[in-house]
PDB file of N, CA and C in Angstrom:
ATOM      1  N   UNK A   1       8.378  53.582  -3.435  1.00  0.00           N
ATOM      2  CA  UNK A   1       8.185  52.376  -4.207  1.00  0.00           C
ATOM      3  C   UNK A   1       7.784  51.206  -3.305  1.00  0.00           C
ATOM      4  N   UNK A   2       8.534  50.756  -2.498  1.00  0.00           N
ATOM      5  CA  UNK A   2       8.229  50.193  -1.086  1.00  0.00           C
ATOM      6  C   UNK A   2       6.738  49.944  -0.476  1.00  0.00           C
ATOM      7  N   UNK A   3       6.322  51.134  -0.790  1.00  0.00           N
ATOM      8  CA  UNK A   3       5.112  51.089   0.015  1.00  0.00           C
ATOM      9  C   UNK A   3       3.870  51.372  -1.109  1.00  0.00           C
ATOM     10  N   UNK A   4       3.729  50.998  -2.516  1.00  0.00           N
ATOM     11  CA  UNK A   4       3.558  50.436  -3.443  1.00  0.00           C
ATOM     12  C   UNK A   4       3.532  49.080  -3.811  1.00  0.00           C
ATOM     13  N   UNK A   5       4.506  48.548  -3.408  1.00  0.00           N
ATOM     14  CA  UNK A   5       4.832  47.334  -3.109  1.00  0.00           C
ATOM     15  C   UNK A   5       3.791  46.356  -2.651  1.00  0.00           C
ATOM     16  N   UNK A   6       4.063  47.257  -1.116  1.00  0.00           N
ATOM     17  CA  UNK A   6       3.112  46.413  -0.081  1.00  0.00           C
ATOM     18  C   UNK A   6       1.308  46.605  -0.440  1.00  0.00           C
ATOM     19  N   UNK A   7       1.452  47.403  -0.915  1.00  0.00           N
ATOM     20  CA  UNK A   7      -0.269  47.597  -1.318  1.00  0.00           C
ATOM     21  C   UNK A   7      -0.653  47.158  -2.810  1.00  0.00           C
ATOM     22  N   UNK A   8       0.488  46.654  -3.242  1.00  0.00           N
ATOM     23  CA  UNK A   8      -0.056  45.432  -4.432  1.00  0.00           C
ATOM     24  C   UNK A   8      -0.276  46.750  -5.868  1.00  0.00           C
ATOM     25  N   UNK A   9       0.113  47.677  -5.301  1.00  0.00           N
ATOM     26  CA  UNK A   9      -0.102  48.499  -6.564  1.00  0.00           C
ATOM     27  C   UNK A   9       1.188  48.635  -7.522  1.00  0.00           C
ATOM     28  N   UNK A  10       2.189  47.788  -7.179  1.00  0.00           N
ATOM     29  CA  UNK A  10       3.730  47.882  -8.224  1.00  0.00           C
ATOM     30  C   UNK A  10       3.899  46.393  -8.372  1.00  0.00           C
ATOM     31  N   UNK A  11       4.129  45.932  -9.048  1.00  0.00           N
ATOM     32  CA  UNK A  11       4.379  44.876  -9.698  1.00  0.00           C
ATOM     33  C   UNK A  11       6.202  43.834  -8.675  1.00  0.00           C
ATOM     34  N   UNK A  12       5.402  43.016  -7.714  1.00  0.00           N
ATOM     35  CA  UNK A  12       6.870  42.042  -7.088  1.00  0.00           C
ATOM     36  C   UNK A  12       6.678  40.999  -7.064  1.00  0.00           C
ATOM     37  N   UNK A  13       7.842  39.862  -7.089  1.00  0.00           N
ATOM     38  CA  UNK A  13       7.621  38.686  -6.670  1.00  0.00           C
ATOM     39  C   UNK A  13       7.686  38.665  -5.119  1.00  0.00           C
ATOM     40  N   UNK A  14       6.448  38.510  -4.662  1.00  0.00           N
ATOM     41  CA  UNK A  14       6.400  37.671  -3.055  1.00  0.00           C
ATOM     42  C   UNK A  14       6.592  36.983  -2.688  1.00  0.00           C
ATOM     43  N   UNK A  15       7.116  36.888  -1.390  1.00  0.00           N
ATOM     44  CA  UNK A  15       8.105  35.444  -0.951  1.00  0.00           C
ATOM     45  C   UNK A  15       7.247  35.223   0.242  1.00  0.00           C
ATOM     46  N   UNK A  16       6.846  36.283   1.272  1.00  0.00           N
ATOM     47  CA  UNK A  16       6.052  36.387   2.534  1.00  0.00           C
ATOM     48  C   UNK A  16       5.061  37.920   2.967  1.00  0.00           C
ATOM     49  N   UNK A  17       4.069  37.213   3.279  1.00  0.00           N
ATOM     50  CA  UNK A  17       3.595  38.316   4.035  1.00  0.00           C
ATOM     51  C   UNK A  17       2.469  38.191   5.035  1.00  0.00           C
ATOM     52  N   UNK A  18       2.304  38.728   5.305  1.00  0.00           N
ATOM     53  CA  UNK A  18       0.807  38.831   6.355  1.00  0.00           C
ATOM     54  C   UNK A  18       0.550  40.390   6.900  1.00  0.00           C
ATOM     55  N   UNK A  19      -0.351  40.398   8.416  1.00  0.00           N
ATOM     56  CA  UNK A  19      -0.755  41.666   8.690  1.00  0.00           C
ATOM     57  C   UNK A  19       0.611  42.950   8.528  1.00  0.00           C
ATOM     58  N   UNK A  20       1.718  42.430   9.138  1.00  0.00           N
ATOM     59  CA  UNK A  20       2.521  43.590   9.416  1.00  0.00           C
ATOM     60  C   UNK A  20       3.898  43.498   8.395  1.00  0.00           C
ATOM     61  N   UNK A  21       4.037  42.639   7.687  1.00  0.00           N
ATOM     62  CA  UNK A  21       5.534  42.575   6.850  1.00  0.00           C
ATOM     63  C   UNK A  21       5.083  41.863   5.490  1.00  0.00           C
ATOM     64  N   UNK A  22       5.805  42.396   4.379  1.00  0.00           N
ATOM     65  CA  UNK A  22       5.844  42.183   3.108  1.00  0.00           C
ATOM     66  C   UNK A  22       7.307  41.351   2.527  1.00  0.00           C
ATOM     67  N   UNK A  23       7.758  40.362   2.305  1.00  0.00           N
ATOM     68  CA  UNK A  23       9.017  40.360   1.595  1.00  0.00           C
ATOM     69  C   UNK A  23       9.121  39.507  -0.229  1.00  0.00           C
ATOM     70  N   UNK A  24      10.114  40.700  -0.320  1.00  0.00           N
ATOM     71  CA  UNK A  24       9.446  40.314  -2.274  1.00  0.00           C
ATOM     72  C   UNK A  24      11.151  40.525  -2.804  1.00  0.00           C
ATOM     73  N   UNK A  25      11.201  39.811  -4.085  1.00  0.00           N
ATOM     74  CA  UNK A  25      12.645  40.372  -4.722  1.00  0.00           C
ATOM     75  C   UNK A  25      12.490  41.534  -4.754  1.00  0.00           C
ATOM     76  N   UNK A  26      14.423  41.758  -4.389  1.00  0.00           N
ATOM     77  CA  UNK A  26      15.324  42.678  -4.547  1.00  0.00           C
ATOM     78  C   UNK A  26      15.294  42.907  -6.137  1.00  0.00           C
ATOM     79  N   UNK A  27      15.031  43.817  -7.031  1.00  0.00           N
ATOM     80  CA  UNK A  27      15.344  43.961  -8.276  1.00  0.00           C
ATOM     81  C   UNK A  27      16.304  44.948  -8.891  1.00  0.00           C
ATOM     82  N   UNK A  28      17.427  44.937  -9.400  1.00  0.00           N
ATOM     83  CA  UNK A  28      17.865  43.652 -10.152  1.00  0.00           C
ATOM     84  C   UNK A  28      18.562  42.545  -8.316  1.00  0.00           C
ATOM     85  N   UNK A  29      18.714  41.732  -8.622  1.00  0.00           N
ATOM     86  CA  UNK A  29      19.121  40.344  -7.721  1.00  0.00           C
ATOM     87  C   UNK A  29      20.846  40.916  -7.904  1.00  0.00           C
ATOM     88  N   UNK A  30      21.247  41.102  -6.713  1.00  0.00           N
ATOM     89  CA  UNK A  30      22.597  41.084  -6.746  1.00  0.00           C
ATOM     90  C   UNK A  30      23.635  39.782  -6.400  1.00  0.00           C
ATOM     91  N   UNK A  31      22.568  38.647  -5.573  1.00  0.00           N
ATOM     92  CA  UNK A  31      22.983  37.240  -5.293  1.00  0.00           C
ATOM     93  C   UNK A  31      21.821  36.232  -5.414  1.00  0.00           C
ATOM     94  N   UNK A  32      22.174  35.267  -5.542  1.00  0.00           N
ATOM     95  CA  UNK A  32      21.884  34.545  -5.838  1.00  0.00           C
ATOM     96  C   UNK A  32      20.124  34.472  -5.415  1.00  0.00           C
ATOM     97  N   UNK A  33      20.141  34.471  -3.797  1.00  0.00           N
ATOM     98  CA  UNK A  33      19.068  35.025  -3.098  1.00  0.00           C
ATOM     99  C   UNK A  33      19.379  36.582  -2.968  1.00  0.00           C
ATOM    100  N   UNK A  34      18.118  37.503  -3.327  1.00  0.00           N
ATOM    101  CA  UNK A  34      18.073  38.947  -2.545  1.00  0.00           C
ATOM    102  C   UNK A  34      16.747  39.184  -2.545  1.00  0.00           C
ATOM    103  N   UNK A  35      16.288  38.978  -1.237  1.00  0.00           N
ATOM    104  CA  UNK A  35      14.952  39.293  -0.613  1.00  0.00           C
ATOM    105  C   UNK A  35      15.057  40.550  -0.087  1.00  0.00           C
ATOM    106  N   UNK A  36      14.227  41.244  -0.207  1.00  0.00           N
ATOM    107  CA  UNK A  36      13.850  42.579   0.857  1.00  0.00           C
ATOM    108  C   UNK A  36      12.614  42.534   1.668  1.00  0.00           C
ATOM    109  N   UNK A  37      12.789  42.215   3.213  1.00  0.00           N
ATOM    110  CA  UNK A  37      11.726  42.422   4.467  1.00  0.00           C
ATOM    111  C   UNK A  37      11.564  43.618   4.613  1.00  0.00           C
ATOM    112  N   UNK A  38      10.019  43.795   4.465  1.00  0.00           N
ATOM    113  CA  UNK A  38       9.881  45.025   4.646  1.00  0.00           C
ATOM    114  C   UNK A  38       8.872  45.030   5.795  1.00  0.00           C
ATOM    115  N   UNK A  39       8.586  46.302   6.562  1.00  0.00           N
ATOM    116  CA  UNK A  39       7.311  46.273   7.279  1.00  0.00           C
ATOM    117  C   UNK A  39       6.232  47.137   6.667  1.00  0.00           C
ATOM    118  N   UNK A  40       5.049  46.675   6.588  1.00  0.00           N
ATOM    119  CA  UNK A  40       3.794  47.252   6.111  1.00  0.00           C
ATOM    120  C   UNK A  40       3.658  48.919   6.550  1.00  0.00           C
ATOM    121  N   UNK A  41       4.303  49.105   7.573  1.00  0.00           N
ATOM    122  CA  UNK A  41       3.807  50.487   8.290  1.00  0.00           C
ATOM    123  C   UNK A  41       4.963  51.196   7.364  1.00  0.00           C
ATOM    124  N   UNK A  42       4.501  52.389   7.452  1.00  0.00           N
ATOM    125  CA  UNK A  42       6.591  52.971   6.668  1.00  0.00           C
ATOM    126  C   UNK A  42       7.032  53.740   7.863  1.00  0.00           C
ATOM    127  N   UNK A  43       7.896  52.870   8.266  1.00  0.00           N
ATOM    128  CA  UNK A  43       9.294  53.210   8.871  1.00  0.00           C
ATOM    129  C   UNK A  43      10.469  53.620   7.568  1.00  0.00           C
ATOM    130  N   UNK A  44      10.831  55.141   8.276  1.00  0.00           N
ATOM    131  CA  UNK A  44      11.850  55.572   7.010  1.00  0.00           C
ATOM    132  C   UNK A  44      13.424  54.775   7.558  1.00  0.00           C
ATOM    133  N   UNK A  45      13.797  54.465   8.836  1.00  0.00           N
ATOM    134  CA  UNK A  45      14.911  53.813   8.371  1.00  0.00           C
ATOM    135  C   UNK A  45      14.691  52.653  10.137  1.00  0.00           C
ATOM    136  N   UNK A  46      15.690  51.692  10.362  1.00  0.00           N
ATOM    137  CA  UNK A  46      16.344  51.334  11.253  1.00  0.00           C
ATOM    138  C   UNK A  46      16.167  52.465  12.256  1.00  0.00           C
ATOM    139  N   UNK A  47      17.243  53.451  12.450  1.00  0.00           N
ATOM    140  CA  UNK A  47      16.935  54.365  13.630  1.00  0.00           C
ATOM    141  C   UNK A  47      15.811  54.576  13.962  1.00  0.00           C
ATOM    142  N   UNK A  48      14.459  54.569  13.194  1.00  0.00           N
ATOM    143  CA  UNK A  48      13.144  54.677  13.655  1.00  0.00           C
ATOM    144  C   UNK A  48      12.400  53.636  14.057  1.00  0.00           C
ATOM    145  N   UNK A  49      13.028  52.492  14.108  1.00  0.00           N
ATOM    146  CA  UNK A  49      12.140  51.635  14.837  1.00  0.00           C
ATOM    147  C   UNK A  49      12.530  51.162  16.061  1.00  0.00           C
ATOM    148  N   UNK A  50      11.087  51.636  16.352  1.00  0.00           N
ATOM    149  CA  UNK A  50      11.049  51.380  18.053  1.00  0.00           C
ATOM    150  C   UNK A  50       9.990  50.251  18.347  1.00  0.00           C
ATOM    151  N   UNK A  51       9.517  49.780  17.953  1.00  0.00           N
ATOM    152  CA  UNK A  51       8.637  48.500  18.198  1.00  0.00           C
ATOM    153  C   UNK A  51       9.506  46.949  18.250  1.00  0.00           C
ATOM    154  N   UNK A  52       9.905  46.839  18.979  1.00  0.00           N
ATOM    155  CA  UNK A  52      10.594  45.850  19.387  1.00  0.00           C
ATOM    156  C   UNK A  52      10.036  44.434  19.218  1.00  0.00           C
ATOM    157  N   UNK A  53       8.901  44.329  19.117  1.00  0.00           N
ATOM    158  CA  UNK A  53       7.933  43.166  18.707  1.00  0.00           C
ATOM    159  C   UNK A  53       8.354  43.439  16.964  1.00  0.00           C
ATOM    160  N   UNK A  54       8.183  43.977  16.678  1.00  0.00           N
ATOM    161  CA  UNK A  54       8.481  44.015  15.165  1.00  0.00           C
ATOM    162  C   UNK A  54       9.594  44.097  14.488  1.00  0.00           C
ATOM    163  N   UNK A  55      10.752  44.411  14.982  1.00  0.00           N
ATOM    164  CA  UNK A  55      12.191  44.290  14.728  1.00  0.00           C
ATOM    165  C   UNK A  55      12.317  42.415  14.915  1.00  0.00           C
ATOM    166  N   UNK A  56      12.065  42.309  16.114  1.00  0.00           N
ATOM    167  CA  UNK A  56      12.315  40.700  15.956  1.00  0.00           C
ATOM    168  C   UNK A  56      11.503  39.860  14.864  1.00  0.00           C
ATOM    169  N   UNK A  57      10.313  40.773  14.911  1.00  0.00           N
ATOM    170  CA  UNK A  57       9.728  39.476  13.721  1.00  0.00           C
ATOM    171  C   UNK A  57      10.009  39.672  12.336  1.00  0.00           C
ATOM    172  N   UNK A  58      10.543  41.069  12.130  1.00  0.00           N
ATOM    173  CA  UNK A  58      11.447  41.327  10.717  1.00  0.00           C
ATOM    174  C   UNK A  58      12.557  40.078  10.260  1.00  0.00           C
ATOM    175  N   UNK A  59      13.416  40.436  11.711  1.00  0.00           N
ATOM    176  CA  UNK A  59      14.912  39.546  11.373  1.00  0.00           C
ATOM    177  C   UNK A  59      14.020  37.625  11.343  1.00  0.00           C
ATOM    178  N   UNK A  60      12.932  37.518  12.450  1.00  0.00           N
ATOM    179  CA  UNK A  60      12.762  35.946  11.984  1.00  0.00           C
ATOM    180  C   UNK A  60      12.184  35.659  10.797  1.00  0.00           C
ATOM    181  N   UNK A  61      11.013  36.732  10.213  1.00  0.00           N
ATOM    182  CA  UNK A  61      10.985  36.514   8.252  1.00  0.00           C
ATOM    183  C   UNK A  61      11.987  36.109   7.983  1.00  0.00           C
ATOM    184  N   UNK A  62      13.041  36.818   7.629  1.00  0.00           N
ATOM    185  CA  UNK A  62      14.120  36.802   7.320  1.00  0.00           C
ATOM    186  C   UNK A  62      15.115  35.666   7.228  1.00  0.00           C
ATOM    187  N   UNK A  63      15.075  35.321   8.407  1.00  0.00           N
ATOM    188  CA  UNK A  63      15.485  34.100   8.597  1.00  0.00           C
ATOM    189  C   UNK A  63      14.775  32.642   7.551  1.00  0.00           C
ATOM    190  N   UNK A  64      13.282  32.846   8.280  1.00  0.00           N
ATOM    191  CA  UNK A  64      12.799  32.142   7.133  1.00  0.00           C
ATOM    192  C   UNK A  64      12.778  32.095   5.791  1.00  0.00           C
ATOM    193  N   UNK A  65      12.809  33.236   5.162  1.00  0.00           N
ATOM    194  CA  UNK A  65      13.368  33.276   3.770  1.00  0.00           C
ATOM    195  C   UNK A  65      14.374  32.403   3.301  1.00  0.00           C
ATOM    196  N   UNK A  66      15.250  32.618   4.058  1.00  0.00           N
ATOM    197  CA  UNK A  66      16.994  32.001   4.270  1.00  0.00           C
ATOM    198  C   UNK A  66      16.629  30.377   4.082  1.00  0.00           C
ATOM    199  N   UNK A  67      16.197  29.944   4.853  1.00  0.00           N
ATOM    200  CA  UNK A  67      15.502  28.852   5.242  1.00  0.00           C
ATOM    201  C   UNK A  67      15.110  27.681   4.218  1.00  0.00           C
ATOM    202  N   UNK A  68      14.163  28.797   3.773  1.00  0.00           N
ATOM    203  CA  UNK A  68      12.942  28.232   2.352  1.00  0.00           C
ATOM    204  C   UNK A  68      14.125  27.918   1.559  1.00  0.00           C
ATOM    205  N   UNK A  69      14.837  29.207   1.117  1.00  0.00           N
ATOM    206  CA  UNK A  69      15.756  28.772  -0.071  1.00  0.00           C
ATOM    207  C   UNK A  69      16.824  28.077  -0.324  1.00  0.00           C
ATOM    208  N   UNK A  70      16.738  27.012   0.894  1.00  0.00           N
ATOM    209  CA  UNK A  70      18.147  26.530   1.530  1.00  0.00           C
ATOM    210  C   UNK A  70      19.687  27.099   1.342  1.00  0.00           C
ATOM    211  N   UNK A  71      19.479  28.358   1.806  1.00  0.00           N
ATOM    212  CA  UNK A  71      20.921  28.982   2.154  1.00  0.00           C
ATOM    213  C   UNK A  71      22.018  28.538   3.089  1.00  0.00           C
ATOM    214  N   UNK A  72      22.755  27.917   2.961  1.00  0.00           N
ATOM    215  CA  UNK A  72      23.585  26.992   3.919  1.00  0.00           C
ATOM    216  C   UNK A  72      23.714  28.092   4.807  1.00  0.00           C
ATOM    217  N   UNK A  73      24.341  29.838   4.692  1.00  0.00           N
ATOM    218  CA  UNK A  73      24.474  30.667   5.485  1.00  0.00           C
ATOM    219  C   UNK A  73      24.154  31.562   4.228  1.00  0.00           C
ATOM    220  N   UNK A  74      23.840  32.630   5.410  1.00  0.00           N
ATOM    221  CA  UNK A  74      23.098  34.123   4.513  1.00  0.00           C
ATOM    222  C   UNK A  74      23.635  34.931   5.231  1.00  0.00           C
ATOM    223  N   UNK A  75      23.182  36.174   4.710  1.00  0.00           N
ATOM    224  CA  UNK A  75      23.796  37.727   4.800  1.00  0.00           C
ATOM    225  C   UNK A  75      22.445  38.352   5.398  1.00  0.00           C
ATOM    226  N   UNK A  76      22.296  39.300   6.422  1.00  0.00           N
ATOM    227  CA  UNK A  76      21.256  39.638   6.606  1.00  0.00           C
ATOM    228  C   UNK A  76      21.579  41.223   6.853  1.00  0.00           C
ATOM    229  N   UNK A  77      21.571  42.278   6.021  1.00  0.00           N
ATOM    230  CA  UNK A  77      21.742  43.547   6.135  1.00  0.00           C
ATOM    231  C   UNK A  77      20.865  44.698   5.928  1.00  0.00           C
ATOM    232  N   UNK A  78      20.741  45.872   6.560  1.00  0.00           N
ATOM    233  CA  UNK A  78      20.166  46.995   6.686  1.00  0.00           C
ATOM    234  C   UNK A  78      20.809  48.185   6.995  1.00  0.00           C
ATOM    235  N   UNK A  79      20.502  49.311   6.038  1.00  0.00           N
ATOM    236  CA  UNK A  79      21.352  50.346   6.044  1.00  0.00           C
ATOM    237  C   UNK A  79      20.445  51.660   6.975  1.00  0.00           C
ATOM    238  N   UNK A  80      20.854  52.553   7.405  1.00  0.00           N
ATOM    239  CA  UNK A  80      20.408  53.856   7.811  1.00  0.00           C
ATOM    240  C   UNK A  80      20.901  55.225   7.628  1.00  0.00           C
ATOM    241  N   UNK A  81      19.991  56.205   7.105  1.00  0.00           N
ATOM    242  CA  UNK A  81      20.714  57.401   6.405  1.00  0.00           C
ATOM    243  C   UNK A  81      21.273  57.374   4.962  1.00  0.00           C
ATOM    244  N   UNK A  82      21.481  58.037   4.360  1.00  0.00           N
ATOM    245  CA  UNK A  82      22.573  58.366   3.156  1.00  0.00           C
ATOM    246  C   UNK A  82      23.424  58.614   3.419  1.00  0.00           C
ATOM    247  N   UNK A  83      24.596  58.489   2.540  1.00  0.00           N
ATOM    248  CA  UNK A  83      24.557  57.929   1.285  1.00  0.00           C
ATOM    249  C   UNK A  83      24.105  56.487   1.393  1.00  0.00           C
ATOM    250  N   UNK A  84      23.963  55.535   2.924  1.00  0.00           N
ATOM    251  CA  UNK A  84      24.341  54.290   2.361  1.00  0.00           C
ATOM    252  C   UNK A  84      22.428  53.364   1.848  1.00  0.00           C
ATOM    253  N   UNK A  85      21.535  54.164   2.324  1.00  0.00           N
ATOM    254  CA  UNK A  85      20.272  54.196   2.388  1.00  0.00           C
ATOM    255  C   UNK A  85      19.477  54.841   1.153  1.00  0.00           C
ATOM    256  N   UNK A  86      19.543  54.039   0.144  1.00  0.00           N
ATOM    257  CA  UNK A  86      18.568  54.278  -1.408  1.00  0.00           C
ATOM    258  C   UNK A  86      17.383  54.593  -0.983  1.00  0.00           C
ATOM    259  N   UNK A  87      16.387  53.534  -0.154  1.00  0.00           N
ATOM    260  CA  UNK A  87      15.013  53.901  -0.270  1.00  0.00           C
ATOM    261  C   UNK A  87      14.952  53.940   1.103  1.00  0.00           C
ATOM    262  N   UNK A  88      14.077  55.255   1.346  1.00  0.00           N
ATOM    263  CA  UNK A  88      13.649  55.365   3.107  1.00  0.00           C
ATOM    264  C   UNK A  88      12.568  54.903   3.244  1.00  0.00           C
ATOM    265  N   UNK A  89      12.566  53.640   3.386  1.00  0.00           N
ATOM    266  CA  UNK A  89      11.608  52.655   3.576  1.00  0.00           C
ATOM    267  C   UNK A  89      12.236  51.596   4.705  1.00  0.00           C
ATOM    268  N   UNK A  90      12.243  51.088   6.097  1.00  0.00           N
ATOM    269  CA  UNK A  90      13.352  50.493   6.701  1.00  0.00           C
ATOM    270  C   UNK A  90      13.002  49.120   5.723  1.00  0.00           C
ATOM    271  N   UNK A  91      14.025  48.842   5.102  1.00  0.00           N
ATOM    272  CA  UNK A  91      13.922  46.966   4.720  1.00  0.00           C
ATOM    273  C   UNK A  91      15.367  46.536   5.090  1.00  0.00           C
ATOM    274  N   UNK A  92      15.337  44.987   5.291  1.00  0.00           N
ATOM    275  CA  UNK A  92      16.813  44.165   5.398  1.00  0.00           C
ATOM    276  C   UNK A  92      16.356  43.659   4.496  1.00  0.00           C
ATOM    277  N   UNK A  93      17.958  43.327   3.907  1.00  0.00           N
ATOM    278  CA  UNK A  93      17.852  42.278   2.512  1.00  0.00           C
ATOM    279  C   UNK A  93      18.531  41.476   3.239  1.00  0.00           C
ATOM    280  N   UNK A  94      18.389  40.188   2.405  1.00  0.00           N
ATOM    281  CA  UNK A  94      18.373  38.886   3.110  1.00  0.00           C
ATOM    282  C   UNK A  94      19.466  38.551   1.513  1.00  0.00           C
ATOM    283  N   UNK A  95      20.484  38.225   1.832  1.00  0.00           N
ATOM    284  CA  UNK A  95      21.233  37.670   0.571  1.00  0.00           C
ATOM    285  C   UNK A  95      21.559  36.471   0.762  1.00  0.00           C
ATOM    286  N   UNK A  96      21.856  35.859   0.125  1.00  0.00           N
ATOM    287  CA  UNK A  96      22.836  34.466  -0.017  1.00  0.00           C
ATOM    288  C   UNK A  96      23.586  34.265  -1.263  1.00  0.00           C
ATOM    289  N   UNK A  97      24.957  33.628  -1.399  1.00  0.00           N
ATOM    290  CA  UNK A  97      25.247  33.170  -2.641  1.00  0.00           C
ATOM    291  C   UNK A  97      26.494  32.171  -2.189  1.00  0.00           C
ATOM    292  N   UNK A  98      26.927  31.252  -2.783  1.00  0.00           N
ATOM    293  CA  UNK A  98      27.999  31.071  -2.460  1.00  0.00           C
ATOM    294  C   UNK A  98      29.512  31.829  -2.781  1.00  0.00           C
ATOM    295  N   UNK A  99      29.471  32.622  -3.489  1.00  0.00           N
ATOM    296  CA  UNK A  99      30.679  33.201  -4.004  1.00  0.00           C
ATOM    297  C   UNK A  99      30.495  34.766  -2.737  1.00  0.00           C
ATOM    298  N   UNK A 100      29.715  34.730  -2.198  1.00  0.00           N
ATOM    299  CA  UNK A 100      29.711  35.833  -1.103  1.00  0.00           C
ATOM    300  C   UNK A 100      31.098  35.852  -0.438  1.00  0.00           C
ATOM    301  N   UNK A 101      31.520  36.777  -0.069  1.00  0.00           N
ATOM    302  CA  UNK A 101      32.252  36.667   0.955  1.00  0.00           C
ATOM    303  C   UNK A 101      32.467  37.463   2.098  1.00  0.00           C
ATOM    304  N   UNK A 102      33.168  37.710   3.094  1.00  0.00           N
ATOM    305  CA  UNK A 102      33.080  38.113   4.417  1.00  0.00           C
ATOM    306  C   UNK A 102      32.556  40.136   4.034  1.00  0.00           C
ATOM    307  N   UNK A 103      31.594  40.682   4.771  1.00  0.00           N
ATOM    308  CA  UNK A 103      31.706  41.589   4.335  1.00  0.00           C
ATOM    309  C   UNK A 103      32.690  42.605   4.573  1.00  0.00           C
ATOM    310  N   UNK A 104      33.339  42.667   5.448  1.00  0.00           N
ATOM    311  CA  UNK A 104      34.700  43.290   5.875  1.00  0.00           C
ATOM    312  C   UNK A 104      35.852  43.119   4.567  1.00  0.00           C
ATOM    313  N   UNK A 105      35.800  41.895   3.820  1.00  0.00           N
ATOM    314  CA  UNK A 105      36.962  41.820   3.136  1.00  0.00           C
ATOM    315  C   UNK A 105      37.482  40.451   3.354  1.00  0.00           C
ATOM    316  N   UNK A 106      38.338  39.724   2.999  1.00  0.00           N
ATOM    317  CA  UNK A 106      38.437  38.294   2.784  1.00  0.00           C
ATOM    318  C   UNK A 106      39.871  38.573   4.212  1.00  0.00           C
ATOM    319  N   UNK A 107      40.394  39.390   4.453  1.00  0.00           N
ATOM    320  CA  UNK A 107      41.715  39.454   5.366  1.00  0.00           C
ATOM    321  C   UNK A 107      40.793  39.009   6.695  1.00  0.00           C
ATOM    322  N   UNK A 108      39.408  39.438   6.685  1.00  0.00           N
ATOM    323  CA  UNK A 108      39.012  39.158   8.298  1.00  0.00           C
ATOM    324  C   UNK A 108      38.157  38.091   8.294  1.00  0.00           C
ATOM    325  N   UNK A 109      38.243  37.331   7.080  1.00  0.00           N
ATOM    326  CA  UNK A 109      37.314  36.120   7.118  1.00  0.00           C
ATOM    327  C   UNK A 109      38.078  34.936   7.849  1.00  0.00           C
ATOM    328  N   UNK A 110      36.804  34.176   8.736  1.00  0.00           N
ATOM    329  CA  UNK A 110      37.534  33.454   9.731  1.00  0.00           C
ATOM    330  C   UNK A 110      36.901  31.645   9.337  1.00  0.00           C
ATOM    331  N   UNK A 111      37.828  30.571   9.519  1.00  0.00           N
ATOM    332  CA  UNK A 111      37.317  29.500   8.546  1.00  0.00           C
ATOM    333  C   UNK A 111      36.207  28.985   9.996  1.00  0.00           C
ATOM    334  N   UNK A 112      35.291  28.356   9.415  1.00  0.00           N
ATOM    335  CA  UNK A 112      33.950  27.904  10.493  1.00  0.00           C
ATOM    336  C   UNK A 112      35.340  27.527  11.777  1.00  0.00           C
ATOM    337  N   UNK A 113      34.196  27.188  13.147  1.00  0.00           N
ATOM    338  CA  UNK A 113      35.119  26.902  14.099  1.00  0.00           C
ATOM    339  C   UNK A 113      34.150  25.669  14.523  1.00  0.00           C
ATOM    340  N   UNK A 114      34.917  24.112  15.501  1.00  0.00           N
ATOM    341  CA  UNK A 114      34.067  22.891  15.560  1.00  0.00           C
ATOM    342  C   UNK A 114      33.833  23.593  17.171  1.00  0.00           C
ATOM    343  N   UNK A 115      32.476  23.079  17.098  1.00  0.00           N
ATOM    344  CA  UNK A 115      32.457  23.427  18.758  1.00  0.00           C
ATOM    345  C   UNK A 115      32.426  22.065  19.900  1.00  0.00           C
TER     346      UNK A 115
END
């Protein structure tokens, strides 16, 4: 589906793209923001990428997404393998919401610190 996506032949809302990365809603939206960065090439997960120029410019999309939608703080996650890996396509979703909370569980959430 993913790679449908990127070639304009499935129906997404686009947020970014250019030569090497696509990012469009997550559908259905599980927060408030849910973007999925994808890269144009198909990489089936995380463990397969080895282009190191392109891992970084994944996570700074990403960032920018965050950015655009003024997310005070965001979630930036990517899975590898099954079960936890739906589509073998490598994407990070980019979440935000305010009702988010720590992903560990609220026992290891730590309150901001002043520096």
């Amino acid at each position: 589906m993913f790679c449908r996506i990127v070639a304009h032949t499935a129906p997404a809302t686009i947020h970014y793209e250019d030569a090497d990365i696509v990012a469009f809603d997550a559908e259905p939206a599980a927060t408030a923001l849910h973007v999925l960065v994808v890269p144009r090439r198909h990489i089936r997960s995380v463990a397969e990428l080895a282009d190191t120029e392109l891992a970084g410019r994944l996570v700074l999309v990403a960032s920018r997404i965050a950015a655009e939608a003024r997310a005070k703080s965001f979630r930036l996650a990517t899975n590898s393998g099954a079960p936890l890996q739906d589509v073998f396509h490598l994407h990070w979703h980019v979440m935000a919401d305010g009702a988010m909370g720590h992903p560990a569980g609220i026992a290891f959430s730590r309150p901001p610190q002043e520096s």
